[in-house]
Protein backbone atom coordinates (compact mmCIF):
# COMPACT_ATOMS: atom_id res chain seq x y z
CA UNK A 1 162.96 104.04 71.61
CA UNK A 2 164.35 105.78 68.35
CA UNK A 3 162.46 103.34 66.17
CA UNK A 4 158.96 104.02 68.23
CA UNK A 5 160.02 107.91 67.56
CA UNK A 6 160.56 106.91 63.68
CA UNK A 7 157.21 105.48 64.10
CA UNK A 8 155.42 108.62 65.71
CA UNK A 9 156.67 110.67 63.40
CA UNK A 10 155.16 108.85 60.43
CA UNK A 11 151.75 108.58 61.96
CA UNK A 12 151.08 111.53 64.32
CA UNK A 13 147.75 110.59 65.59
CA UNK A 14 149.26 107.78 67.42
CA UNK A 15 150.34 109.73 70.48
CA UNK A 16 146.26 111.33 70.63
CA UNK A 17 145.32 108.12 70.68
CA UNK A 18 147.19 106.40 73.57
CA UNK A 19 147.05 109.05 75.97
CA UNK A 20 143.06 108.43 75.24
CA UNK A 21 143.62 105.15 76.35
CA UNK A 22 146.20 105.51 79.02
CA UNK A 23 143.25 108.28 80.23
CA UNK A 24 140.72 105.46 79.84
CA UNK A 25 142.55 103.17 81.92
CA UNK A 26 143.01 105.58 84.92
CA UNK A 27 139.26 106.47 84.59
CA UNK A 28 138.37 102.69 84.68
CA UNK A 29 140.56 102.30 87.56
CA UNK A 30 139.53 104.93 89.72
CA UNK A 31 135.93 104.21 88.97
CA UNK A 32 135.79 101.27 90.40
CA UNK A 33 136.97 102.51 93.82
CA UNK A 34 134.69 105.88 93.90
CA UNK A 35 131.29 106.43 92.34
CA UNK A 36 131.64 110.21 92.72
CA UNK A 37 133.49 113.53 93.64
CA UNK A 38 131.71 115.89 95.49
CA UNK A 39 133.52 119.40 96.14
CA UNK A 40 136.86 117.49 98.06
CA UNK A 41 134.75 114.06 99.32
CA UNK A 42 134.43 110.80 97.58
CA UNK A 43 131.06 108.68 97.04
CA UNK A 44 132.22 105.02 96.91
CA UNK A 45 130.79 102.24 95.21
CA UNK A 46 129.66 100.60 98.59
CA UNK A 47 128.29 103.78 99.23
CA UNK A 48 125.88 103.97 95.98
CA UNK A 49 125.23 100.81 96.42
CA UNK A 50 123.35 101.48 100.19
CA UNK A 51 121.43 104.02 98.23
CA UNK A 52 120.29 102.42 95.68
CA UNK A 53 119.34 99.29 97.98
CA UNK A 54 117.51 102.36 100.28
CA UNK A 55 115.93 103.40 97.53
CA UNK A 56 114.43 99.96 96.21
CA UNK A 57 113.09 99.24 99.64
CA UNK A 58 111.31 102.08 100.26
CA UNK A 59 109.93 101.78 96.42
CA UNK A 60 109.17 98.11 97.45
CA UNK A 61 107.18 99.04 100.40
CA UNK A 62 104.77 101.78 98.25
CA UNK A 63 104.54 99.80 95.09
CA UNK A 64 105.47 96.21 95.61
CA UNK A 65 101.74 95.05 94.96
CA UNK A 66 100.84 97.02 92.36
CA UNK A 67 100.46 95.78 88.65
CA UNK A 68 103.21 97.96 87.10
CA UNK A 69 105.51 96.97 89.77
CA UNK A 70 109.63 96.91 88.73
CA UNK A 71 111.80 94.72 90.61
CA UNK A 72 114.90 96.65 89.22
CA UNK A 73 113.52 100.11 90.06
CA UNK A 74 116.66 101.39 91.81
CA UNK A 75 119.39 99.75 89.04
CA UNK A 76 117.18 101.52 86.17
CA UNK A 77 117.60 104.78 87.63
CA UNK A 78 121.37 104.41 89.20
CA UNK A 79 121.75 107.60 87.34
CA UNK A 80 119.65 109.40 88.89
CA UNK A 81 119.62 108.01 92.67
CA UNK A 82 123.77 109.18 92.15
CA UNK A 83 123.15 112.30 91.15
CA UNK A 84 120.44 112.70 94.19
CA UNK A 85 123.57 111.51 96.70
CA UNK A 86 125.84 113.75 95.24
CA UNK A 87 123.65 116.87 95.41
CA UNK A 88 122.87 115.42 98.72
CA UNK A 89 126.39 115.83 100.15
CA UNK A 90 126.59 119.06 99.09
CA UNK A 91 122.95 120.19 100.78
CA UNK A 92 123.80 118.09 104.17
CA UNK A 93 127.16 120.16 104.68
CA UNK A 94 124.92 123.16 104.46
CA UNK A 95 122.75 121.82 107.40
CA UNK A 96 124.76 120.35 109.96
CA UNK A 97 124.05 122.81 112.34
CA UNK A 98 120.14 122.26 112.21
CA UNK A 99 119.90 119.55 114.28
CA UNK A 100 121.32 117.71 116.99
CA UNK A 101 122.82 114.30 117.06
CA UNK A 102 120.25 113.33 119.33
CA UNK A 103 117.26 114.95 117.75
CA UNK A 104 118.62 113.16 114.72
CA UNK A 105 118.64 109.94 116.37
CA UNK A 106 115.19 110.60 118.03
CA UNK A 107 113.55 111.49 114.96
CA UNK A 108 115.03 107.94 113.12
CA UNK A 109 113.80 106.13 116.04
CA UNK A 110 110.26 107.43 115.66
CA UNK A 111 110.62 107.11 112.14
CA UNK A 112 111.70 103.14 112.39
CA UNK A 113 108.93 102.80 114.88
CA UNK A 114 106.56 104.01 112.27
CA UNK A 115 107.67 101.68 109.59
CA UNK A 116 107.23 98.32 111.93
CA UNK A 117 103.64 99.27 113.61
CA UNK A 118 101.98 100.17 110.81
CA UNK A 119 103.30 98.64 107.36
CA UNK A 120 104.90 95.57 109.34
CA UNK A 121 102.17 95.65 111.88
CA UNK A 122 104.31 94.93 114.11
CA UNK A 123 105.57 91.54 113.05
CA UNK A 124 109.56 92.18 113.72
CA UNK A 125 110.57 89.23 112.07
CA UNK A 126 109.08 90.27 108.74
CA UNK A 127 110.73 93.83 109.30
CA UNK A 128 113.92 92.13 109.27
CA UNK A 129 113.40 89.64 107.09
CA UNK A 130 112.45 92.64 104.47
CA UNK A 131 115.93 94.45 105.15
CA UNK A 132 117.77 91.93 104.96
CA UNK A 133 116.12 91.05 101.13
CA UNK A 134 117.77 94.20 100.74
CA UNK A 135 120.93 93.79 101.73
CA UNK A 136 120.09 96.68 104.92
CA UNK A 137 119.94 97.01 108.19
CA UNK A 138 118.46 99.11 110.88
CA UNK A 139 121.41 101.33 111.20
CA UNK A 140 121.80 102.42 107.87
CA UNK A 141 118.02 103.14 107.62
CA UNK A 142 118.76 105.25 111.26
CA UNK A 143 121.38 107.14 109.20
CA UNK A 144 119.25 108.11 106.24
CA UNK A 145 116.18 109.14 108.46
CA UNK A 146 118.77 110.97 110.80
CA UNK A 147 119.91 113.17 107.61
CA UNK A 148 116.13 113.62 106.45
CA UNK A 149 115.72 115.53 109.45
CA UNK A 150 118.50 118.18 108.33
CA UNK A 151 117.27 118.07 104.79
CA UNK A 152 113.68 118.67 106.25
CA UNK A 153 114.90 121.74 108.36
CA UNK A 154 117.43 123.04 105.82
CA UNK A 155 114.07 123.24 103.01
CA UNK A 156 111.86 125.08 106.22
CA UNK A 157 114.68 127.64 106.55
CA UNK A 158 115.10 128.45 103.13
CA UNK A 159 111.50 128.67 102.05
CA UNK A 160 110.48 130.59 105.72
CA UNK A 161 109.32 133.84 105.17
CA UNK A 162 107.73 132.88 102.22
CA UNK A 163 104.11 134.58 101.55
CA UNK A 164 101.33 134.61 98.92
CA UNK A 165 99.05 138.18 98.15
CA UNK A 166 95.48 137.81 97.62
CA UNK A 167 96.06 139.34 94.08
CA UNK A 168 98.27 136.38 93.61
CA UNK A 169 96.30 133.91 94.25
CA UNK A 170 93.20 134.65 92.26
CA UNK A 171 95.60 135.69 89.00
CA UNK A 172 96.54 132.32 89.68
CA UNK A 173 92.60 131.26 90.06
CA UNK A 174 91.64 133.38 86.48
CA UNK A 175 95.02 131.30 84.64
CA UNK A 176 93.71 128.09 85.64
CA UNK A 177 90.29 127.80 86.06
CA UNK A 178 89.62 124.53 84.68
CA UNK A 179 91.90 122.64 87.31
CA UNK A 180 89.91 124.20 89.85
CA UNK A 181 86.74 122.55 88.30
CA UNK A 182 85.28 119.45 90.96
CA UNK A 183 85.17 116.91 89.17
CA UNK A 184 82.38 114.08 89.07
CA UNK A 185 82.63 111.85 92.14
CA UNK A 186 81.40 108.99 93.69
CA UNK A 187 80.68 107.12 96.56
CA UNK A 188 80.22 103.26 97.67
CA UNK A 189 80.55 100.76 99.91
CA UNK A 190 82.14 97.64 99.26
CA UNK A 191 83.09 94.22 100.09
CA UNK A 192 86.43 92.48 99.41
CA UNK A 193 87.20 88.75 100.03
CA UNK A 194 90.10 86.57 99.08
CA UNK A 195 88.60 83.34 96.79
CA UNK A 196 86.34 83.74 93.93
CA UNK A 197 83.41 80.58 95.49
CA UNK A 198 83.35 83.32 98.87
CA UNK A 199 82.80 86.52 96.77
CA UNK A 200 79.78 84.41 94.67
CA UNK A 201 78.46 83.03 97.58
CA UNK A 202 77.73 86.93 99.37
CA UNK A 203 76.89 88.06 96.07
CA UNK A 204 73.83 85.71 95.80
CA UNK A 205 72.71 86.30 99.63
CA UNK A 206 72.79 90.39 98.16
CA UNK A 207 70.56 89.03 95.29
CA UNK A 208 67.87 88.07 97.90
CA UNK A 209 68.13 90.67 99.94
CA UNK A 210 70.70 89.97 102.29
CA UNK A 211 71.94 93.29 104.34
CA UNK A 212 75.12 94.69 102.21
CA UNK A 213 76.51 96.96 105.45
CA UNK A 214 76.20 93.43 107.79
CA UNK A 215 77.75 91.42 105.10
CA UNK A 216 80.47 93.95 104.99
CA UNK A 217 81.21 94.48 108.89
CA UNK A 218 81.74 90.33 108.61
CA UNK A 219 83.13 89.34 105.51
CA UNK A 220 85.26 92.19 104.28
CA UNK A 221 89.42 91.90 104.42
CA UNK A 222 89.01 95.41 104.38
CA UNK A 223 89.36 96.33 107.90
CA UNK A 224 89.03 99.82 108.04
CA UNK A 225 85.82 100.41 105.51
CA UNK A 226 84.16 97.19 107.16
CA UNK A 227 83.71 99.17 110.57
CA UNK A 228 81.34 101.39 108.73
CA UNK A 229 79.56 98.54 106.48
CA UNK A 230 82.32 98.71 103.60
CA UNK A 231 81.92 102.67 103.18
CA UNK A 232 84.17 104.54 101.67
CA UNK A 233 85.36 108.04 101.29
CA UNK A 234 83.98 109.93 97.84
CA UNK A 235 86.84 109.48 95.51
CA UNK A 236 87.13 110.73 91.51
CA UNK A 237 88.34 109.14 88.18
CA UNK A 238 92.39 107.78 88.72
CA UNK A 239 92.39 107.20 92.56
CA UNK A 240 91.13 103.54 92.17
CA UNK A 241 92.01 100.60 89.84
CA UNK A 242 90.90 100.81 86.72
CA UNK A 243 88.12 97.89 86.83
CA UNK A 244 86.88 99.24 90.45
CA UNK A 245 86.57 102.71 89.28
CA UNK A 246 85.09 101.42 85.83
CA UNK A 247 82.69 99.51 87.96
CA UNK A 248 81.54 102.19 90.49
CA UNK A 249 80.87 105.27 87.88
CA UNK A 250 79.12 102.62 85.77
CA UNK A 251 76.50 101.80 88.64
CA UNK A 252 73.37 104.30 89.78
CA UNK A 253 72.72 105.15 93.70
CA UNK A 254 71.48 101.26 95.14
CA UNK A 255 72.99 99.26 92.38
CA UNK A 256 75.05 96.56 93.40
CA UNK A 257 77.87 95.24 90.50
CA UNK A 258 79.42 92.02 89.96
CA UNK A 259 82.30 90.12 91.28
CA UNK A 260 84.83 92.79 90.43
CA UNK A 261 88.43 91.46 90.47
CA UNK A 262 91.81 93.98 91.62
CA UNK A 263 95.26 92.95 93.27
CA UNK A 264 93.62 93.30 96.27
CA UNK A 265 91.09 90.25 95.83
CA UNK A 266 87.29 90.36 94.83
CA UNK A 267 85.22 93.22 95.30
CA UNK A 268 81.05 93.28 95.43
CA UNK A 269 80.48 97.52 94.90
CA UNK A 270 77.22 99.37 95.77
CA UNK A 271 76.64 102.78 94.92
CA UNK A 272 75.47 105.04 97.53
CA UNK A 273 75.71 108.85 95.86
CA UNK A 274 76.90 110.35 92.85
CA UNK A 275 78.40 114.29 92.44
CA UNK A 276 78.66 115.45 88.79
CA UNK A 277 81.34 117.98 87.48
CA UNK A 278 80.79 121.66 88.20
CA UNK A 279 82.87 124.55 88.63
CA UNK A 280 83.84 126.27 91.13
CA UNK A 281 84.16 130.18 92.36
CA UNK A 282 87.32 131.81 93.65
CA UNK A 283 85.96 132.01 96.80
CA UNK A 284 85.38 127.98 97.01
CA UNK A 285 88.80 127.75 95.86
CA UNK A 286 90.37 130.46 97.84
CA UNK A 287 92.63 128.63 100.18
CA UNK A 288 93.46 125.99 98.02
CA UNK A 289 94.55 128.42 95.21
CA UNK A 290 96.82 130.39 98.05
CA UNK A 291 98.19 126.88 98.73
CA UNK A 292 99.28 125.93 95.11
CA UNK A 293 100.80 129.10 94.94
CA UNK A 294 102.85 129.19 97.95
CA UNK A 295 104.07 125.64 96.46
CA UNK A 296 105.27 126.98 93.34
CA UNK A 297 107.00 130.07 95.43
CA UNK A 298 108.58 127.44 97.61
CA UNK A 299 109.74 125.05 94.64
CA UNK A 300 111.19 127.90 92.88
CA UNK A 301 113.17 128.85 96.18
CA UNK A 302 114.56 126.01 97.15
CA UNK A 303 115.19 124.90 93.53
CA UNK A 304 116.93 128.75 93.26
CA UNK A 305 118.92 127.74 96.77
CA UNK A 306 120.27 124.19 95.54
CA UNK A 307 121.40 125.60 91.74
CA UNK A 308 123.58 128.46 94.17
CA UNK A 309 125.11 125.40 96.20
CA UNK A 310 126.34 123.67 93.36
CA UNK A 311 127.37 127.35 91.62
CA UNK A 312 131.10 126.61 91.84
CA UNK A 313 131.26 122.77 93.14
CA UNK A 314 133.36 120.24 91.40
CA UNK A 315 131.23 117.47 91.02
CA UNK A 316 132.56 114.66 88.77
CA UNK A 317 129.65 111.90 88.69
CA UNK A 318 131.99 108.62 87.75
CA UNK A 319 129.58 106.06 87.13
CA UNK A 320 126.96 105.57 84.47
């Protein structure tokens, strides 16, 4: 002990240095039991880990056929989805009392219905089969829709009350005219097939004169548009794939394009209108004006609200 002393004595930075490491130990130790503190409650590891498999599913579901789609999602944004739980804890203490345990449990049951009719269709097998990909069941999905419900309520009580002045609103208008401009739009009908030979074959009975809005109500995959002969809603630039859109604001009222190809299969476009740019008054734009307004007085609140919560919380966010 008196030669380790000796030792110290001679090279002072020594002791700095191993209670960084003895400190480094502890931290390394408790880290991998809890994830996070949260004003007197722990986040564990498990815990995170539900989230971030949560989080991955639900990202899988919205984006899981799109081109730019990212199987790691969840794990490149761990950060993030932890500091969302933690905040979370603190936000869900301040909104116990908003719902019930059974409105809770009613409003995850219609919520779980939801999911199965209409992006499982149904098919229970596949719902499960998709969980369990994710290492989830139903119950822990029941628990995070349960505690969306308080969330839900606790953001309706704090922005309530909240109101917009006409003089608001068209300040807004005058600041930001140019995003209230319409821009140019289009409309068509289309008809989308699985294999290439299919999509070539209608194409050529279109080339003689075949009847596009039959074709569609036949041929199409897509359901819903081939009800109305492959018809679908006016749309603008960035709501479509790039080569669809590039295809339908290249073609004129009663043209009819080529085999176009998307992740959804092999589409056969024809124009029906087009709507070019043109501004538009305040009183077009009254409502919606009011309405971006009122957003930006509700963001502000409830970003004002959860800054107060965490005012004077320990939170200690342990993993990276």
């Amino acid at each position: 002990m008196s030669n380790f002393v000796g030792w110290a004595r001679t090279k002072p930075w020594v002791i700095p240095v191993i209670a960084l490491l003895v400190l480094a130990a502890i931290f390394l130790v408790i880290s991998s039991q809890v994830a996070a503190y949260v004003d007197g409650k722990l986040i564990t590891p498990s815990q995170l880990e539900q989230r971030l498999n949560i989080v991955q599913f639900s990202y899988d579901l919205q984006f899981g056929h799109t081109a730019d789609y990212q199987s790691d999602f969840a794990r490149q944004n761990k950060r993030q989805v932890l500091v969302q739980l933690a905040e979370e804890y603190l936000l869900l203490e301040a909104a116990q009392d908003l719902a019930t345990a059974e409105e809770q449990a009613e409003y995850a049951d219609q919520l779980l219905g939801w999911l199965k009719d209409h992006l499982f269709a149904g098919d229970l097998e596949s719902f499960q089969a998709k969980l369990a990909s994710h290492n989830l069941d139903e119950e822990a999905l029941r628990i995070y829709f349960g505690n969306n419900l308080l969330l839900n309520r606790l953001y309706e009580q704090v922005v309530a009350g909240i109101t917009v002045e006409e003089e608001e609103a068209k300040a807004y208008y005058e600041q930001h005219k140019s995003s209230f401009d319409q821009p140019e739009m289009v409309k068509v009908s289309h008809i989308l097939v699985a294999e290439k030979e299919k999509a070539e074959e209608l194409l050529a009975q279109l080339m003689q004169g075949a009847d596009f809005a039959l074709l569609a109500k036949k041929h199409s995959l897509d359901e819903e548009s081939a009800a109305y002969g492959g018809s679908l809603q006016w749309f603008s630039r960035g709501q479509m794939e790039p080569a669809f859109e590039e295809a339908a604001f290249a073609l004129e009222p009663g043209q009819i394009s080529p085999i176009i190809v998307t992740s959804h299969g092999y589409h056969i476009i024809r124009a029906e209108a087009k709507d070019p740019a043109k501004e538009q008054t305040y009183e077009q734009v009254a409502k919606q004006a009011r309405e971006r307004v009122l957003a930006m007085k509700q963001d502000q609140a409830w970003n004002d609200f959860r800054e107060q919560l965490q005012r004077d919380k320990l939170v200690l966010l342990l993993v990276r």
